[in-house]
PDB file of N, CA and C in Angstrom:
ATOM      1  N   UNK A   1       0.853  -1.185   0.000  1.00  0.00           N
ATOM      2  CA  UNK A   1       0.000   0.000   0.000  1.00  0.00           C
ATOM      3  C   UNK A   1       0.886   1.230   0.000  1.00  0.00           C
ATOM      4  N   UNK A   2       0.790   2.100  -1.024  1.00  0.00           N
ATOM      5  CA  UNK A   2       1.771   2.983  -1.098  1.00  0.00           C
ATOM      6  C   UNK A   2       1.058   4.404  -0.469  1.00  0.00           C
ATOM      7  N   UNK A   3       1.746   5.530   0.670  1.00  0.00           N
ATOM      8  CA  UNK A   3       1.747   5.803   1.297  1.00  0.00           C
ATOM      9  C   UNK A   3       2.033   7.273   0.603  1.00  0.00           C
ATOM     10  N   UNK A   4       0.986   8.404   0.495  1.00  0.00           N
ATOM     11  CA  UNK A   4       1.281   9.691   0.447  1.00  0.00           C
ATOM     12  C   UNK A   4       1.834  10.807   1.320  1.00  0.00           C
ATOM     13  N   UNK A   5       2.396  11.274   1.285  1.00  0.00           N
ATOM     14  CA  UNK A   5       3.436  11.631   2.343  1.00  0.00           C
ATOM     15  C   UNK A   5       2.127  12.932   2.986  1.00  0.00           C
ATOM     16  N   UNK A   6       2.419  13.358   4.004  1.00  0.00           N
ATOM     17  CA  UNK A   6       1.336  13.984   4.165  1.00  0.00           C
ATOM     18  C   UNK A   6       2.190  15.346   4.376  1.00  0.00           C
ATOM     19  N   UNK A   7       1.375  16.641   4.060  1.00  0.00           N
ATOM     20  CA  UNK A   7       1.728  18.371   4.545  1.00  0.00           C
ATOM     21  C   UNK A   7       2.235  17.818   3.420  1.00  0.00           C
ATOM     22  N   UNK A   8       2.265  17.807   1.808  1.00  0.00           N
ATOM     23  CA  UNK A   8       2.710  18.791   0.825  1.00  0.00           C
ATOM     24  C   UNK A   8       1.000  18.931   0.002  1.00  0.00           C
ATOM     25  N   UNK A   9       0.270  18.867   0.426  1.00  0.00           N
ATOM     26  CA  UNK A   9      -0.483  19.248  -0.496  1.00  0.00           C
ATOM     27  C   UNK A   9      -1.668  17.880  -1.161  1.00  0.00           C
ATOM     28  N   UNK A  10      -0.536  16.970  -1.644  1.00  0.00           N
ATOM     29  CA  UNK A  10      -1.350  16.276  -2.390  1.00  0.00           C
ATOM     30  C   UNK A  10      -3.112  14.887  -1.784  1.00  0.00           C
ATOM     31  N   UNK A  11      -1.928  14.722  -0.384  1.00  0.00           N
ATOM     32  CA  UNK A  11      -3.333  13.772   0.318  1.00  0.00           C
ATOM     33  C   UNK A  11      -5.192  14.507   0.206  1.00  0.00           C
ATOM     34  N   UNK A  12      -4.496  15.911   0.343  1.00  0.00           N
ATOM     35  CA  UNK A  12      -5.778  16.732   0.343  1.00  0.00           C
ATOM     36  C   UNK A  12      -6.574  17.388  -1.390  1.00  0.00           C
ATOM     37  N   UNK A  13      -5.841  17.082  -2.049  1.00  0.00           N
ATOM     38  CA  UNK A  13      -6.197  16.830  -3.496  1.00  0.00           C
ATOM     39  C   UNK A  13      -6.530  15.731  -3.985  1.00  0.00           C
ATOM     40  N   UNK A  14      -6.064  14.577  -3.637  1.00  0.00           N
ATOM     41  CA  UNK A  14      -6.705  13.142  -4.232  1.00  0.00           C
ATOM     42  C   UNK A  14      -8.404  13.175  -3.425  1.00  0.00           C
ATOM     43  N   UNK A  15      -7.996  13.242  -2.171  1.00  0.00           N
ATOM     44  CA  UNK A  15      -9.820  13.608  -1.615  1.00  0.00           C
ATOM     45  C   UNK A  15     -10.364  14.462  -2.053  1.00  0.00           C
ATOM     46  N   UNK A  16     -10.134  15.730  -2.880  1.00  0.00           N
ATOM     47  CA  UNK A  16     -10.859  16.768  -3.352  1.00  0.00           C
ATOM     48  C   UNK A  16     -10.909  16.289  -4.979  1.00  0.00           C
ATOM     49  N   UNK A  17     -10.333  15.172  -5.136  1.00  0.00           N
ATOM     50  CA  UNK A  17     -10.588  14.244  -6.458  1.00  0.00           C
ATOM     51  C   UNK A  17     -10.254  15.375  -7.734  1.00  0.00           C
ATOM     52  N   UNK A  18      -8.666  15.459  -7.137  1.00  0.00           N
ATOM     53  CA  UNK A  18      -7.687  15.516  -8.281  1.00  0.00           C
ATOM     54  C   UNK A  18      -7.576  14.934  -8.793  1.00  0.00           C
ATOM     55  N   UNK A  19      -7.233  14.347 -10.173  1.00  0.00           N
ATOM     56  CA  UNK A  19      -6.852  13.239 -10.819  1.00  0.00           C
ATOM     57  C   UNK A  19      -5.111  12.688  -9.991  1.00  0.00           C
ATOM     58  N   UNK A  20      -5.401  11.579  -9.904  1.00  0.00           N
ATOM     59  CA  UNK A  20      -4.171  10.892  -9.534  1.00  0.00           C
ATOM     60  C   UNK A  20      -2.855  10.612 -10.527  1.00  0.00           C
ATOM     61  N   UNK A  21      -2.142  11.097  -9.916  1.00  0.00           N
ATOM     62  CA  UNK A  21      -0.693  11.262 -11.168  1.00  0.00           C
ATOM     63  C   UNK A  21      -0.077   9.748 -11.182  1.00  0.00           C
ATOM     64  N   UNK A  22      -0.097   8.959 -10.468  1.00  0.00           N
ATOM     65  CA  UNK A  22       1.022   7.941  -9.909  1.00  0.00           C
ATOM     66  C   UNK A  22      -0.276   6.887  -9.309  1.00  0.00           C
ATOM     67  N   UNK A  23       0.082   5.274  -9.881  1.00  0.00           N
ATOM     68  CA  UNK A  23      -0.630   4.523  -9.234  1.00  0.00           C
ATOM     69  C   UNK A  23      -0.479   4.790  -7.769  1.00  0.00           C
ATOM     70  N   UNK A  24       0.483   4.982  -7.121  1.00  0.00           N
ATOM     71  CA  UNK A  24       0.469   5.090  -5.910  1.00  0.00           C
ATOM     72  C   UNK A  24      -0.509   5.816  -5.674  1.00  0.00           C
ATOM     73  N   UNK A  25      -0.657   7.253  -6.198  1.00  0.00           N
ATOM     74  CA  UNK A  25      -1.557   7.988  -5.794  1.00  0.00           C
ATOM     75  C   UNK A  25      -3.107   7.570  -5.977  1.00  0.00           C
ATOM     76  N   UNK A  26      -3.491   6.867  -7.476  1.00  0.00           N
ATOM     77  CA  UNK A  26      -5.093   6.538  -7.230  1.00  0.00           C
ATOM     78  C   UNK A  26      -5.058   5.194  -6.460  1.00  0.00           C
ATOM     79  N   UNK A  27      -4.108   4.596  -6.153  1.00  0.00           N
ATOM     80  CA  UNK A  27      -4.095   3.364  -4.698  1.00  0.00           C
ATOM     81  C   UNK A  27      -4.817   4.056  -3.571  1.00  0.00           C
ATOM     82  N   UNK A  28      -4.152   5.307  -3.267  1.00  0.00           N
ATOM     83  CA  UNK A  28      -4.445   5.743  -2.248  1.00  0.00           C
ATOM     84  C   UNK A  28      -5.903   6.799  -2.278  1.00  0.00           C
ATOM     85  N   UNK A  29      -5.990   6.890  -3.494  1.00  0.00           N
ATOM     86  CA  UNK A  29      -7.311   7.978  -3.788  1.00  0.00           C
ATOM     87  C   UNK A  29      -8.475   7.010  -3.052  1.00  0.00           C
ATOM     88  N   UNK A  30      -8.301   5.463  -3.992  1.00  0.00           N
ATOM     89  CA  UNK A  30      -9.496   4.371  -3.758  1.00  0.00           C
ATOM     90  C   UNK A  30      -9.505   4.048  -2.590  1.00  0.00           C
ATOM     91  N   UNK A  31      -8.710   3.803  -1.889  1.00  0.00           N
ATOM     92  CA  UNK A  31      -8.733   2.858  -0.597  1.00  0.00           C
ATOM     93  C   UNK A  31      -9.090   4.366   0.425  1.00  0.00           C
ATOM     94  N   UNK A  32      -8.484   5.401   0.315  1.00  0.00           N
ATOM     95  CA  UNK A  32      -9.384   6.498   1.242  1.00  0.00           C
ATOM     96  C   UNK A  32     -10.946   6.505   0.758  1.00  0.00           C
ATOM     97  N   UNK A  33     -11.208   6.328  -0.701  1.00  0.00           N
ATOM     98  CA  UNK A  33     -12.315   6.450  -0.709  1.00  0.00           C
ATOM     99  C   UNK A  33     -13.363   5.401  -0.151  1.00  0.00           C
ATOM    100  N   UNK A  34     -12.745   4.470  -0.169  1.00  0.00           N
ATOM    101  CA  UNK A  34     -13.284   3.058   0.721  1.00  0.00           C
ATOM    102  C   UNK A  34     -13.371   2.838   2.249  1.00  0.00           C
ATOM    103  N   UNK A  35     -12.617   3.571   3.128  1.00  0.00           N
ATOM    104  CA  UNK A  35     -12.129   4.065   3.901  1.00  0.00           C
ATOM    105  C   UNK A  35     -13.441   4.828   4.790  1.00  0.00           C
ATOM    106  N   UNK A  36     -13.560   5.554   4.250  1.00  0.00           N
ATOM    107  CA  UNK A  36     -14.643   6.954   4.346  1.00  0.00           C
ATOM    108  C   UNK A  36     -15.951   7.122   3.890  1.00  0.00           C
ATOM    109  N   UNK A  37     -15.729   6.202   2.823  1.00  0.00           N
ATOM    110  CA  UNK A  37     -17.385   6.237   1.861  1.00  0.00           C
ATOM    111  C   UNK A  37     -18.157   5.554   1.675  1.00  0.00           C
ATOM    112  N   UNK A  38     -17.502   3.736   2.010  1.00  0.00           N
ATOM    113  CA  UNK A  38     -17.969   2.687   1.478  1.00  0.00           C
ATOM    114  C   UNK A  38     -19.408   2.485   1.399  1.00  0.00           C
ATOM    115  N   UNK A  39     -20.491   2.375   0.650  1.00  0.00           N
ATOM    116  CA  UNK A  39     -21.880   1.810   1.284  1.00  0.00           C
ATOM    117  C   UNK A  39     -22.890   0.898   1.194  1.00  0.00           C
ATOM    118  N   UNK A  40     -21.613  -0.199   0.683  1.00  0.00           N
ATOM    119  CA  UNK A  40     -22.428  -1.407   0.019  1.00  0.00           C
ATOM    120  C   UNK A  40     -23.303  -1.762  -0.684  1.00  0.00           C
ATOM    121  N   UNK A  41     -23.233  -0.357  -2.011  1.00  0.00           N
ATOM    122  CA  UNK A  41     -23.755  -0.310  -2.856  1.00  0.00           C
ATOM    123  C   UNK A  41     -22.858  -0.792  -4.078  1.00  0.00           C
ATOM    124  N   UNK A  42     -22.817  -1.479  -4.546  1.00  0.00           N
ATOM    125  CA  UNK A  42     -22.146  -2.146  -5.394  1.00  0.00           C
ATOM    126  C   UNK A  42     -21.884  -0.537  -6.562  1.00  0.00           C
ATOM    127  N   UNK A  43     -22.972  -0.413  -7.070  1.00  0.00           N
ATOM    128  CA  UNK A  43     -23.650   0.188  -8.344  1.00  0.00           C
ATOM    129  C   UNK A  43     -22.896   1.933  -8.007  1.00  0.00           C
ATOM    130  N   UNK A  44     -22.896   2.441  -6.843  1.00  0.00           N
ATOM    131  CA  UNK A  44     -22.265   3.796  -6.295  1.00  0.00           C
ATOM    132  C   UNK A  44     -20.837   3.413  -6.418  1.00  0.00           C
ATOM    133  N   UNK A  45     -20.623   2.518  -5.902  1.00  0.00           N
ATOM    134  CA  UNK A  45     -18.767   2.264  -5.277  1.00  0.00           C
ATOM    135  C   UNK A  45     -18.308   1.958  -6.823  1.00  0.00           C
ATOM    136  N   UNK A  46     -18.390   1.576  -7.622  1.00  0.00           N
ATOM    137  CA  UNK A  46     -17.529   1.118  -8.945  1.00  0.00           C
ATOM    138  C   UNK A  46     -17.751   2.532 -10.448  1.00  0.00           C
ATOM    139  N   UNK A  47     -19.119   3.204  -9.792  1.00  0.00           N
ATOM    140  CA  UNK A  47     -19.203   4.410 -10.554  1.00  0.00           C
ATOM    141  C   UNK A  47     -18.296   5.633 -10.040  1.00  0.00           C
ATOM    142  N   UNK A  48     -17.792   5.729  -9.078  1.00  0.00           N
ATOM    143  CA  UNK A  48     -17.120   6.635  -8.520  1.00  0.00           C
ATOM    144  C   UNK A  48     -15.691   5.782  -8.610  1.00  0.00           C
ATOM    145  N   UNK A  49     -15.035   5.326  -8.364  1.00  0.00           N
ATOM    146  CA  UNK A  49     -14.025   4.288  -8.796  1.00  0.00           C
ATOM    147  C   UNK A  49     -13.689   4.383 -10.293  1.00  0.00           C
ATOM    148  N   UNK A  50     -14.698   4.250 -11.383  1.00  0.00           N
ATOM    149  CA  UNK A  50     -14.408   4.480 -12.382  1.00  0.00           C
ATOM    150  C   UNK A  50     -14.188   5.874 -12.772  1.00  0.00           C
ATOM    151  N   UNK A  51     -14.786   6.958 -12.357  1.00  0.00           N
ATOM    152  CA  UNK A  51     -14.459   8.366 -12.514  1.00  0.00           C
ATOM    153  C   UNK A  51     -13.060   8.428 -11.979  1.00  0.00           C
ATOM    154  N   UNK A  52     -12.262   7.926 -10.853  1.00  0.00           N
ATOM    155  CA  UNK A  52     -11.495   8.359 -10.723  1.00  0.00           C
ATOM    156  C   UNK A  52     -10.031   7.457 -11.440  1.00  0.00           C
ATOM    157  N   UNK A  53     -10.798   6.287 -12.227  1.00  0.00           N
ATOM    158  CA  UNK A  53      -9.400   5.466 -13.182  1.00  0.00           C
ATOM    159  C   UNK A  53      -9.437   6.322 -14.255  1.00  0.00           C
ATOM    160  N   UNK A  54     -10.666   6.748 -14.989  1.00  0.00           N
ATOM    161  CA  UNK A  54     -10.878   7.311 -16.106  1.00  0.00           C
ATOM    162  C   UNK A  54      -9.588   8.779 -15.853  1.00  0.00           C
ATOM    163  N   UNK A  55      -9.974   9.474 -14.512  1.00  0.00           N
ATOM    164  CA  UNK A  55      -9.354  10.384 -14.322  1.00  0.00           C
ATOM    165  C   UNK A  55      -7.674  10.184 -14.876  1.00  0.00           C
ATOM    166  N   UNK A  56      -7.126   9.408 -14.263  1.00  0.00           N
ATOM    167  CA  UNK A  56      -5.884   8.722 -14.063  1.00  0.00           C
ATOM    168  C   UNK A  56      -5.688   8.242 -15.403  1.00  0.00           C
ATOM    169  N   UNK A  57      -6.498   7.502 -16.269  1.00  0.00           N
ATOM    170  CA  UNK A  57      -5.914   6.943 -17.480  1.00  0.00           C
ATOM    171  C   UNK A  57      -6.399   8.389 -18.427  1.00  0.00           C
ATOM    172  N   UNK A  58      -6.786   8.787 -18.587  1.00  0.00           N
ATOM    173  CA  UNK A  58      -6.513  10.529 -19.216  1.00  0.00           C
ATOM    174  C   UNK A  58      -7.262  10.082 -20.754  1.00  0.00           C
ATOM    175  N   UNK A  59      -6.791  11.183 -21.441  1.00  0.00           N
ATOM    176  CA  UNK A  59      -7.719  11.185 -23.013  1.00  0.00           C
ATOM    177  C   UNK A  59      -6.914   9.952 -23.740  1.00  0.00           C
ATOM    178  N   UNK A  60      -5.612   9.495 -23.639  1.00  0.00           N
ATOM    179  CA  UNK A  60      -4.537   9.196 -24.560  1.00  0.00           C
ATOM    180  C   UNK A  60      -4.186   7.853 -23.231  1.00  0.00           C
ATOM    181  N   UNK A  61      -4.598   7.006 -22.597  1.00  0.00           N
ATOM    182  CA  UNK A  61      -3.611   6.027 -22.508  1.00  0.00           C
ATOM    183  C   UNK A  61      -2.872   5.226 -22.700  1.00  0.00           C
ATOM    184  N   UNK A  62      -2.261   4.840 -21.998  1.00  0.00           N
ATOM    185  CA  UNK A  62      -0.843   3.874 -22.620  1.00  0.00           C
ATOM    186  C   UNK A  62      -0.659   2.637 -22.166  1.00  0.00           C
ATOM    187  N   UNK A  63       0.315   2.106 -22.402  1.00  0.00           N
ATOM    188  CA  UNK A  63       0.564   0.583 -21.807  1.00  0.00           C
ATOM    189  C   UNK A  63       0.697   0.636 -20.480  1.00  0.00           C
ATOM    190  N   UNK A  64       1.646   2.059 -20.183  1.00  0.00           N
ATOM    191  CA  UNK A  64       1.738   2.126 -18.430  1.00  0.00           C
ATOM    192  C   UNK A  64       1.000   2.549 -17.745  1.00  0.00           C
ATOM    193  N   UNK A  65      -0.094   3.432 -18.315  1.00  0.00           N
ATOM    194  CA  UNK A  65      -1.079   3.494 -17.668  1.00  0.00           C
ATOM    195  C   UNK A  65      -1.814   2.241 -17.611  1.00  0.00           C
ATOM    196  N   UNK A  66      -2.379   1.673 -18.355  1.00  0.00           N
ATOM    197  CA  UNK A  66      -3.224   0.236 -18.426  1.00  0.00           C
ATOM    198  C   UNK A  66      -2.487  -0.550 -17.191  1.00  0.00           C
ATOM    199  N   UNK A  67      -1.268  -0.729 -17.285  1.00  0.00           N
ATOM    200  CA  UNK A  67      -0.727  -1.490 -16.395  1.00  0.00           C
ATOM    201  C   UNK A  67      -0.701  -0.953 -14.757  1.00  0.00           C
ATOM    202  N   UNK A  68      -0.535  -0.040 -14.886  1.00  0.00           N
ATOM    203  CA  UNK A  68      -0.513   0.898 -13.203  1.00  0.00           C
ATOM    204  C   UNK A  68      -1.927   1.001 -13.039  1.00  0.00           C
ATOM    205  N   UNK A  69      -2.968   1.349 -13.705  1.00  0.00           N
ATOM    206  CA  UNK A  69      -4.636   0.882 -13.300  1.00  0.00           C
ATOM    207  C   UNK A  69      -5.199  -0.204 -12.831  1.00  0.00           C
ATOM    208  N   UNK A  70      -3.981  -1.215 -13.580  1.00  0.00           N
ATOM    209  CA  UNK A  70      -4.349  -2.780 -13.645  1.00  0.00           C
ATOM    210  C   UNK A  70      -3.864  -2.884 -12.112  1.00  0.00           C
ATOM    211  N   UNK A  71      -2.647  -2.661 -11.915  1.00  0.00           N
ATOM    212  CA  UNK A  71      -1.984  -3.131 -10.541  1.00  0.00           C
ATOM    213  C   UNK A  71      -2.523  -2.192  -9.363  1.00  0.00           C
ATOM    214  N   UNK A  72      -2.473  -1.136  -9.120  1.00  0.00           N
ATOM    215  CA  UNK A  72      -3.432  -0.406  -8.562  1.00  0.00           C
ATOM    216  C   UNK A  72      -5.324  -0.791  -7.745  1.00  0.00           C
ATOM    217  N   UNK A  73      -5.500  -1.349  -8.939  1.00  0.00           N
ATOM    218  CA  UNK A  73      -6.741  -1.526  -8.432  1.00  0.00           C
ATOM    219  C   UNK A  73      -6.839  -3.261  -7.726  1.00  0.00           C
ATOM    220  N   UNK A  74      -6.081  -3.903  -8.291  1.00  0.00           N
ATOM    221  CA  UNK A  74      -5.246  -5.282  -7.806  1.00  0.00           C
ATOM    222  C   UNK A  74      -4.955  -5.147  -6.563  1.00  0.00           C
ATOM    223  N   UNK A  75      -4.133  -4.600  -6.119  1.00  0.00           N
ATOM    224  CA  UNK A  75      -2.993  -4.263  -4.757  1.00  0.00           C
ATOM    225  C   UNK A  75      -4.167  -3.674  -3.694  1.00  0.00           C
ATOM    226  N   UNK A  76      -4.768  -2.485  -4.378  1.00  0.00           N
ATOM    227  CA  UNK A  76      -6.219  -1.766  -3.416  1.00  0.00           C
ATOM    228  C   UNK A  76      -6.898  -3.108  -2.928  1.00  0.00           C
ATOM    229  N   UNK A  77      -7.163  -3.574  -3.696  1.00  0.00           N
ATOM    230  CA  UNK A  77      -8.443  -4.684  -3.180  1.00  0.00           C
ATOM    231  C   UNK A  77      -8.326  -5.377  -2.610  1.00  0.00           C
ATOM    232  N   UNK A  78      -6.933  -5.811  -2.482  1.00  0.00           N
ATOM    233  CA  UNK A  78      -6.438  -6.699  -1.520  1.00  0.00           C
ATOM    234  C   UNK A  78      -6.016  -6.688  -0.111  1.00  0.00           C
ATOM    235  N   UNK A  79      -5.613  -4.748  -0.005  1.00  0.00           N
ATOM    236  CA  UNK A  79      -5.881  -4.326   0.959  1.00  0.00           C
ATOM    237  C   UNK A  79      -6.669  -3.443   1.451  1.00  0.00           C
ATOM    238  N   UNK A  80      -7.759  -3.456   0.874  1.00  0.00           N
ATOM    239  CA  UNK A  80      -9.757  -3.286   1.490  1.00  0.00           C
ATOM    240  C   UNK A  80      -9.480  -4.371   1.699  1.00  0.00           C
ATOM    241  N   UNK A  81      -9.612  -5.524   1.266  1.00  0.00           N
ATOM    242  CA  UNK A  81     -10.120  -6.718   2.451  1.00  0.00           C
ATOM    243  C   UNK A  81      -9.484  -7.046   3.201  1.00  0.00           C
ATOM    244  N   UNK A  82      -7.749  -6.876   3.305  1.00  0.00           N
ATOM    245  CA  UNK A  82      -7.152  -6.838   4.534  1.00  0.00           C
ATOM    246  C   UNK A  82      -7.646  -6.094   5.649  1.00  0.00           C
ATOM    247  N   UNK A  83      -7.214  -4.787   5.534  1.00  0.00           N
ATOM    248  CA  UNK A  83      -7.330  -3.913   6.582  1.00  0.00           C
ATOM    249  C   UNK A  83      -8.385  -3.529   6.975  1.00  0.00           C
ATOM    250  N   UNK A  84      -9.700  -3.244   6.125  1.00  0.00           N
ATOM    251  CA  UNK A  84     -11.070  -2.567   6.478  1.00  0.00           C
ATOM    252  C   UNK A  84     -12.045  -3.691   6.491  1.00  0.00           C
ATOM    253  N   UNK A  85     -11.799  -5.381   6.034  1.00  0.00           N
ATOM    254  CA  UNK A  85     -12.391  -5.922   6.233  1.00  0.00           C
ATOM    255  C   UNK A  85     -14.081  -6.027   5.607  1.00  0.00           C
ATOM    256  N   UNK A  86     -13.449  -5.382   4.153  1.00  0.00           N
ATOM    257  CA  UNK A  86     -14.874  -4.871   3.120  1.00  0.00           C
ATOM    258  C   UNK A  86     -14.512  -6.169   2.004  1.00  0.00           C
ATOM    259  N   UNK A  87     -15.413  -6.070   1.414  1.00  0.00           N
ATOM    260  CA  UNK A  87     -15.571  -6.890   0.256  1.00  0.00           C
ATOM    261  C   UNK A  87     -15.110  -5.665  -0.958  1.00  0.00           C
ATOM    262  N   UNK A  88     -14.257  -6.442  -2.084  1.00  0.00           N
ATOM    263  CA  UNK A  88     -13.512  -5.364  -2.868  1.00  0.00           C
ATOM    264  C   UNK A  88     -13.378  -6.014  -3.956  1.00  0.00           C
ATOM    265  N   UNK A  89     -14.284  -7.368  -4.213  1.00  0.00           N
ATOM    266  CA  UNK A  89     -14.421  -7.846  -5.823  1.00  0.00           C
ATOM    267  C   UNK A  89     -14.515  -6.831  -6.716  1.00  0.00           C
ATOM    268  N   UNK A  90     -15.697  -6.005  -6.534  1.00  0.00           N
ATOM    269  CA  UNK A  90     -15.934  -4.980  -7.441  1.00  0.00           C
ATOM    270  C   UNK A  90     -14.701  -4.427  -7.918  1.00  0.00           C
ATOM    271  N   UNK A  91     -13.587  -3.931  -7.850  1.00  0.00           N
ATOM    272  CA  UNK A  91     -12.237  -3.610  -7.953  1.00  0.00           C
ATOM    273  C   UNK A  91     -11.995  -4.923  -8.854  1.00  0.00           C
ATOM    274  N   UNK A  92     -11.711  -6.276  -8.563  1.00  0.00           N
ATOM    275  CA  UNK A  92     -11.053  -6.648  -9.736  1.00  0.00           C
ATOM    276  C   UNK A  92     -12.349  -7.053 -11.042  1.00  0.00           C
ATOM    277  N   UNK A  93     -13.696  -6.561 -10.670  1.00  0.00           N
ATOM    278  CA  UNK A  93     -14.837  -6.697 -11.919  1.00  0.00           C
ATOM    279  C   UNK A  93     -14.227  -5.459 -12.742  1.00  0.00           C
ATOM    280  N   UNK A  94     -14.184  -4.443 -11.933  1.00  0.00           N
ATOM    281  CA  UNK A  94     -13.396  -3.281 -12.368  1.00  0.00           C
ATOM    282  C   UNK A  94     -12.068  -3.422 -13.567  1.00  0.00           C
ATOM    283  N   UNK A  95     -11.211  -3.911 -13.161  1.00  0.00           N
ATOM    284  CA  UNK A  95     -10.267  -4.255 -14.386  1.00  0.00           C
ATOM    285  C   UNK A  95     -10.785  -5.172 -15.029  1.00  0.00           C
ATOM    286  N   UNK A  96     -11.617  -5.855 -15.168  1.00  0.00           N
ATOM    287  CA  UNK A  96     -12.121  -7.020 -16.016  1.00  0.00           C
ATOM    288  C   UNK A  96     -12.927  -6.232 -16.956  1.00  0.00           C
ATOM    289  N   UNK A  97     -13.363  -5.052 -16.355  1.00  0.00           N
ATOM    290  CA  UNK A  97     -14.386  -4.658 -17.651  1.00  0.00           C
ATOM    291  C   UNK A  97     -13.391  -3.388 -18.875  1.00  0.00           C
ATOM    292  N   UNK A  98     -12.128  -2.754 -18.511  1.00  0.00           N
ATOM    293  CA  UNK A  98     -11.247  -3.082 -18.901  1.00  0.00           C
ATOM    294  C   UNK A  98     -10.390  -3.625 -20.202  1.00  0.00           C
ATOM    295  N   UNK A  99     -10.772  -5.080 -20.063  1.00  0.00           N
ATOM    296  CA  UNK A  99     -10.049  -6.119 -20.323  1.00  0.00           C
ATOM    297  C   UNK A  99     -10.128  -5.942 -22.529  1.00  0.00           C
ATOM    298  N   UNK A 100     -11.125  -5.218 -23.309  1.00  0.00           N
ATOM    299  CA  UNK A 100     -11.546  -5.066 -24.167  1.00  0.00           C
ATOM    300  C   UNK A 100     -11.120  -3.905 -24.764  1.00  0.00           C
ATOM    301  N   UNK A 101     -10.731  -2.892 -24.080  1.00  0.00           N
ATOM    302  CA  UNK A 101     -10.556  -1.651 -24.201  1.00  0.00           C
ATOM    303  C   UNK A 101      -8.768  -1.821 -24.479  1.00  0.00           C
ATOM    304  N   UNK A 102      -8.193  -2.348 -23.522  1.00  0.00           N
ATOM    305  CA  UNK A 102      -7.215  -3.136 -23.097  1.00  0.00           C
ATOM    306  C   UNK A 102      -6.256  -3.800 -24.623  1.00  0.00           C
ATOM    307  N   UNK A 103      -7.239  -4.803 -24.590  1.00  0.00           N
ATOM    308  CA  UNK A 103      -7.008  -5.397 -25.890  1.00  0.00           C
ATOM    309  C   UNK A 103      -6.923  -4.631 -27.038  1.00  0.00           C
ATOM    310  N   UNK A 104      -8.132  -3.556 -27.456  1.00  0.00           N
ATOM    311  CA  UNK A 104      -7.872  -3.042 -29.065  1.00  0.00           C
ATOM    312  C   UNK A 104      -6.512  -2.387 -28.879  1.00  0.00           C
ATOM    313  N   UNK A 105      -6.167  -1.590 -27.750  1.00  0.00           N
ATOM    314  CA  UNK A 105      -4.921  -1.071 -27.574  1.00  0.00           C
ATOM    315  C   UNK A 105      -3.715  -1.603 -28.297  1.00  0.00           C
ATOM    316  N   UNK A 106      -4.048  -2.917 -27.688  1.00  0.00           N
ATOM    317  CA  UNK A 106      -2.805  -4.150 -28.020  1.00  0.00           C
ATOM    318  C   UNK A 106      -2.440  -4.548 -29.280  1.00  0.00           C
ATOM    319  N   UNK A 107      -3.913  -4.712 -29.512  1.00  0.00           N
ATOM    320  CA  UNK A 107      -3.720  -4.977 -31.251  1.00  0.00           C
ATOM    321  C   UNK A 107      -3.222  -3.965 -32.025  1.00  0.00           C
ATOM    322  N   UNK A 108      -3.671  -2.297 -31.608  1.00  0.00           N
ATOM    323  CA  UNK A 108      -3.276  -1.024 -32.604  1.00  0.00           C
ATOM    324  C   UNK A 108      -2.006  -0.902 -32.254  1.00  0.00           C
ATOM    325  N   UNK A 109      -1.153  -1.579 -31.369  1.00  0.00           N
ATOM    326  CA  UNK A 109       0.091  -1.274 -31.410  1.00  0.00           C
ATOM    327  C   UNK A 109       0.626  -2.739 -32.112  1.00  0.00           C
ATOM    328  N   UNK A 110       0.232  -3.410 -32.145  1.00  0.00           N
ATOM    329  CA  UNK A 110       0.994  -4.732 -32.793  1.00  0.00           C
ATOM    330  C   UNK A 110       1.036  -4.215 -34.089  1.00  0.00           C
ATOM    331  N   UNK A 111      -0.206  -3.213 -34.686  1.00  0.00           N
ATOM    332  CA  UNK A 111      -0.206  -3.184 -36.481  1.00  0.00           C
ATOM    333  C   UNK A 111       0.707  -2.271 -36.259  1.00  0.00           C
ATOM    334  N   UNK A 112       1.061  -1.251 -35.531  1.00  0.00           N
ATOM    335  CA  UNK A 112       1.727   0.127 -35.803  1.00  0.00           C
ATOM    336  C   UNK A 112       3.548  -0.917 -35.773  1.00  0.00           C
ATOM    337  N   UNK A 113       3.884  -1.151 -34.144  1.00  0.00           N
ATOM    338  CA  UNK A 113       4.514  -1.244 -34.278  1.00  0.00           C
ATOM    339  C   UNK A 113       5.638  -2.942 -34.526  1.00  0.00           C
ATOM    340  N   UNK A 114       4.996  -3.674 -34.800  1.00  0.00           N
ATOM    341  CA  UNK A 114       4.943  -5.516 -35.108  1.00  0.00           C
ATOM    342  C   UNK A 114       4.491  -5.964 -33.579  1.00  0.00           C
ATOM    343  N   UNK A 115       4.599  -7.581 -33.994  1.00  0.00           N
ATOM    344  CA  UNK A 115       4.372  -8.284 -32.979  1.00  0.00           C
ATOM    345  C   UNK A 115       5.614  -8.794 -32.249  1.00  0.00           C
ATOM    346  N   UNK A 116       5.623  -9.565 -31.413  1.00  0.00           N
ATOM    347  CA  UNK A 116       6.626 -10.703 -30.396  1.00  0.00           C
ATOM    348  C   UNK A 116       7.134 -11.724 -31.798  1.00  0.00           C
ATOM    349  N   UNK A 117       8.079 -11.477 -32.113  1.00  0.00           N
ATOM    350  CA  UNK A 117       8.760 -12.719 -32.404  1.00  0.00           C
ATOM    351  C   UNK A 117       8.704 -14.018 -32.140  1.00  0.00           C
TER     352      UNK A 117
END
């Protein structure tokens, strides 16, 4: 669980739902927001979750973004159910839905730039 340092500013911008620069940072956006908000609404918790990946993966994403969303929301969920003792499937339905978006990516870079040998 990666750890925002606190007094420069930023802990109090990811809660005022800055976009998160650094998986670390939307790690820590989600799991405060889980933290503070949770309400066992399936349908609330993954719509607000998604506003804030969308935030994070921007107009133009990339492989490292895909991948730091991917691990991010992975690592979160694992510790929501560690530490807060919530249910945090929704998080990996979350990258699963994803998983398509994901893919055309993959393919428009295989035509641009080849495949794996």
């Amino acid at each position: 669980m990666p750890y925002i340092k606190s007094g420069d500013g930023r802990r109090e911008a990811l809660r005022n739902g800055e976009p998160a620069l650094t998986a670390g940072e939307l790690n820590y956006q989600i799991f405060y927001y889980y933290k503070h908000n949770y309400t066992y609404s399936l349908f609330v918790e993954v719509n607000v979750i998604r506003g804030f990946v969308e935030q994070f993966l921007g107009t133009k994403p990339n492989y490292q973004r895909y991948n730091d969303m991917t691990g991010a929301l992975i690592r979160c969920s694992k510790e929501i159910e560690r530490r807060l003792n919530l249910p945090a499937i929704d998080l990996l339905y979350l990258v699963e839905s994803y998983d398509d978006q994901i893919a055309k990516y993959e393919d428009t870079k295989i035509i641009e730039n080849g495949d794996v040998e």
